[in-house]
C-alpha atoms as a PDB file:
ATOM      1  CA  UNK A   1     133.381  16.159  62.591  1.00  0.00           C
ATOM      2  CA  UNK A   2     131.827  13.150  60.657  1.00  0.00           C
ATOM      3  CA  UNK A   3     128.761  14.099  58.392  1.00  0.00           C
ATOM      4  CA  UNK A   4     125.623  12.779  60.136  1.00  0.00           C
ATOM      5  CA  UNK A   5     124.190  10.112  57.377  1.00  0.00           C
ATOM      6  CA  UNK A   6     120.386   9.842  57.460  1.00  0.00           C
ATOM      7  CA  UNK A   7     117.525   9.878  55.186  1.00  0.00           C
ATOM      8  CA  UNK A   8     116.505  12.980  53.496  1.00  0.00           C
ATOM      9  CA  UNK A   9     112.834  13.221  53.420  1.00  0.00           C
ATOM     10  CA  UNK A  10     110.153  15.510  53.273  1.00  0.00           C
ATOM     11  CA  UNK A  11     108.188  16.364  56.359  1.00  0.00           C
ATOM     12  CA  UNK A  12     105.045  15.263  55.244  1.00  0.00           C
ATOM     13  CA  UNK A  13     106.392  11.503  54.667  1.00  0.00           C
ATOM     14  CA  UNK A  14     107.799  12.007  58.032  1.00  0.00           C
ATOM     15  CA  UNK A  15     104.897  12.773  59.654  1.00  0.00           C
ATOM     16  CA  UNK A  16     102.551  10.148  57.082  1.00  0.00           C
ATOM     17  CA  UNK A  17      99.582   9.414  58.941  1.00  0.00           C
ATOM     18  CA  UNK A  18     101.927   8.929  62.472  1.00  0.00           C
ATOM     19  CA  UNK A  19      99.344   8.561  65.266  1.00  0.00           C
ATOM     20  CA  UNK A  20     101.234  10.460  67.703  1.00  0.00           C
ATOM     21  CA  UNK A  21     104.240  13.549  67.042  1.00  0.00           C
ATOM     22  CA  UNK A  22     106.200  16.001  69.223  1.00  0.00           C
ATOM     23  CA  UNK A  23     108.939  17.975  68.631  1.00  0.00           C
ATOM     24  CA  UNK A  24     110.517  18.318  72.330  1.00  0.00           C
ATOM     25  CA  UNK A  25     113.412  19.794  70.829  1.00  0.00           C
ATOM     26  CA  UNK A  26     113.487  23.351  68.705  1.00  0.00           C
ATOM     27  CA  UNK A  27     114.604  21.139  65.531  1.00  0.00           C
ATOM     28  CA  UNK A  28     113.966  17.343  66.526  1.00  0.00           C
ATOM     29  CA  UNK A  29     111.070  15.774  65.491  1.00  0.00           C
ATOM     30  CA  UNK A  30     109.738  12.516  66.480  1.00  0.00           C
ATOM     31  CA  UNK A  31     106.776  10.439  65.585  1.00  0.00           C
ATOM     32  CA  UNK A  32     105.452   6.981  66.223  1.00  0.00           C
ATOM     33  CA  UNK A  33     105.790   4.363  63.558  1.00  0.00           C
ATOM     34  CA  UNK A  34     102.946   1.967  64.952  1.00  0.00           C
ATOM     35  CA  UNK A  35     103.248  -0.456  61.812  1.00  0.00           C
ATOM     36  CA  UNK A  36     106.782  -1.257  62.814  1.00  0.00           C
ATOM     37  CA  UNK A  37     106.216  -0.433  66.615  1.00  0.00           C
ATOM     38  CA  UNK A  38     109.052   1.970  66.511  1.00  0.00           C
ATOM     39  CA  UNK A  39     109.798   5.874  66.914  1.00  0.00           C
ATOM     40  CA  UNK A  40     111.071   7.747  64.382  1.00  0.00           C
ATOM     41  CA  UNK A  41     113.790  10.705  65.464  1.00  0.00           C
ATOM     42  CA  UNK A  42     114.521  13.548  62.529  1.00  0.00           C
ATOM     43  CA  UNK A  43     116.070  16.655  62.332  1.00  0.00           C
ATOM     44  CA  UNK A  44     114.335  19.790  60.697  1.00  0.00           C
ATOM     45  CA  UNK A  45     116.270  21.055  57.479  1.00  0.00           C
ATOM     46  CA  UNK A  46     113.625  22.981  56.679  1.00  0.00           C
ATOM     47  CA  UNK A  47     109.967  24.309  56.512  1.00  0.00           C
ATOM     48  CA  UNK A  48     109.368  21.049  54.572  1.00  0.00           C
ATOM     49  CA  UNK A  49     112.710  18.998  54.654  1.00  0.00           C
ATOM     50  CA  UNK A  50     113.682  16.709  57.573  1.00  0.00           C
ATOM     51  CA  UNK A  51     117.067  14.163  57.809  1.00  0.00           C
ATOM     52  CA  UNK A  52     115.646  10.696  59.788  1.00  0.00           C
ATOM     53  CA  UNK A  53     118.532  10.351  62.239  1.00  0.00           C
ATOM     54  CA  UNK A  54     117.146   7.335  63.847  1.00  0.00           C
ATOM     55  CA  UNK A  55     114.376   4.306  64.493  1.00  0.00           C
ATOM     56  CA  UNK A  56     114.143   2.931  68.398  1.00  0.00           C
ATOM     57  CA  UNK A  57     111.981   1.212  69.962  1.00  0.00           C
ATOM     58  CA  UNK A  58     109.924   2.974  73.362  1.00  0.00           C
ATOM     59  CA  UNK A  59     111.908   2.184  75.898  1.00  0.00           C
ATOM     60  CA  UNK A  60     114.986   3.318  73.765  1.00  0.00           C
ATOM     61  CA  UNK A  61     113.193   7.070  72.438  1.00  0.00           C
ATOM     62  CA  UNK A  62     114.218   9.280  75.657  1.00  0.00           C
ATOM     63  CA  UNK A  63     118.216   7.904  76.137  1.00  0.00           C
ATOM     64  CA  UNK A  64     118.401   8.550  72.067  1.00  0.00           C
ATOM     65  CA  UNK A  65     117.049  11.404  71.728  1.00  0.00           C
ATOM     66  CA  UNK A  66     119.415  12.974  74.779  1.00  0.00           C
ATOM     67  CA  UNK A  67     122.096  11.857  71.842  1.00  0.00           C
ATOM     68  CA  UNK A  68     120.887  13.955  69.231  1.00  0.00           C
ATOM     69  CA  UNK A  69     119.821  17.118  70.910  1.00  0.00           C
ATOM     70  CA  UNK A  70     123.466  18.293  71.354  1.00  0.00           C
ATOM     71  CA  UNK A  71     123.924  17.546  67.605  1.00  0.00           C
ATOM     72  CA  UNK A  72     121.035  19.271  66.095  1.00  0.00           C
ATOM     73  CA  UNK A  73     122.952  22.146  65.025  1.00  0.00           C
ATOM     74  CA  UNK A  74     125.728  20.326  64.063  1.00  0.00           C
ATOM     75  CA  UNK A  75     123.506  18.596  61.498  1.00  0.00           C
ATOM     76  CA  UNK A  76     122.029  21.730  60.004  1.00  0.00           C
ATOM     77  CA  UNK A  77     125.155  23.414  59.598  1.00  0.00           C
ATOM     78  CA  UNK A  78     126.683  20.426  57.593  1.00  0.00           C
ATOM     79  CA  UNK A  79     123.257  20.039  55.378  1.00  0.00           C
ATOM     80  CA  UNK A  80     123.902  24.093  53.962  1.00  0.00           C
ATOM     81  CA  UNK A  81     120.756  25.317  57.561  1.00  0.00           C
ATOM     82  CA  UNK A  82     121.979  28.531  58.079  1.00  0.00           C
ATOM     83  CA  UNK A  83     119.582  28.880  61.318  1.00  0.00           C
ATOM     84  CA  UNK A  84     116.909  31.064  59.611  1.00  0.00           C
ATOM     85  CA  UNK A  85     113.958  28.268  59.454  1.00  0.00           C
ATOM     86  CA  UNK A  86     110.277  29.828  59.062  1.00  0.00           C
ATOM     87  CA  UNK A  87     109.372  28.922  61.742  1.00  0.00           C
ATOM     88  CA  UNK A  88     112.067  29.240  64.433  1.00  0.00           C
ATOM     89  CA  UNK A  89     113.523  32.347  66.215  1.00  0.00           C
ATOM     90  CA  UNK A  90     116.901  32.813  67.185  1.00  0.00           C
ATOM     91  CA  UNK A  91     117.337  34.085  70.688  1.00  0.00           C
END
């Protein structure tokens, strides 16, 4: 298992002033990057820490994030998540 390389950011610089965000995933984020006409796909580290996995353009957003869905826990395991974010519930 190779370690998913991304940017380490805070949520709030992922979500800067991004006209349009959904998180269609428990853990992925996305939001729209209209200044470079681009989505932006992250995965939730934390309450307050994301890891951008990933820049496409629209027609690109849906086939990508299929992609990283499967690898979402993946991710957090090998950035020290141990599943217990604020704001999620195991089931």
């Amino acid at each position: 298992m190779n370690k998913v390389d991304g940017e380490l950011m805070s949520k709030e610089a992922f979500l800067n002033n991004a006209p349009y965000t959904k998180e269609p995933y428990e853990g992925i984020l996305v939001s729209a990057d209209t200044k470079n006409n681009q989505y932006k796909i992250a995965v939730q580290l934390s309450e307050n820490q994301v890891l951008l996995v990933d820049k496409v353009n629209d027609k690109e957003v849906q086939e990508r994030l299929h992609q990283w869905i499967p690898r979402v826990n993946e991710i957090q395991i090998q950035y020290g998540v141990n599943n217990d974010l604020e704001n999620y519930s195991k089931s």
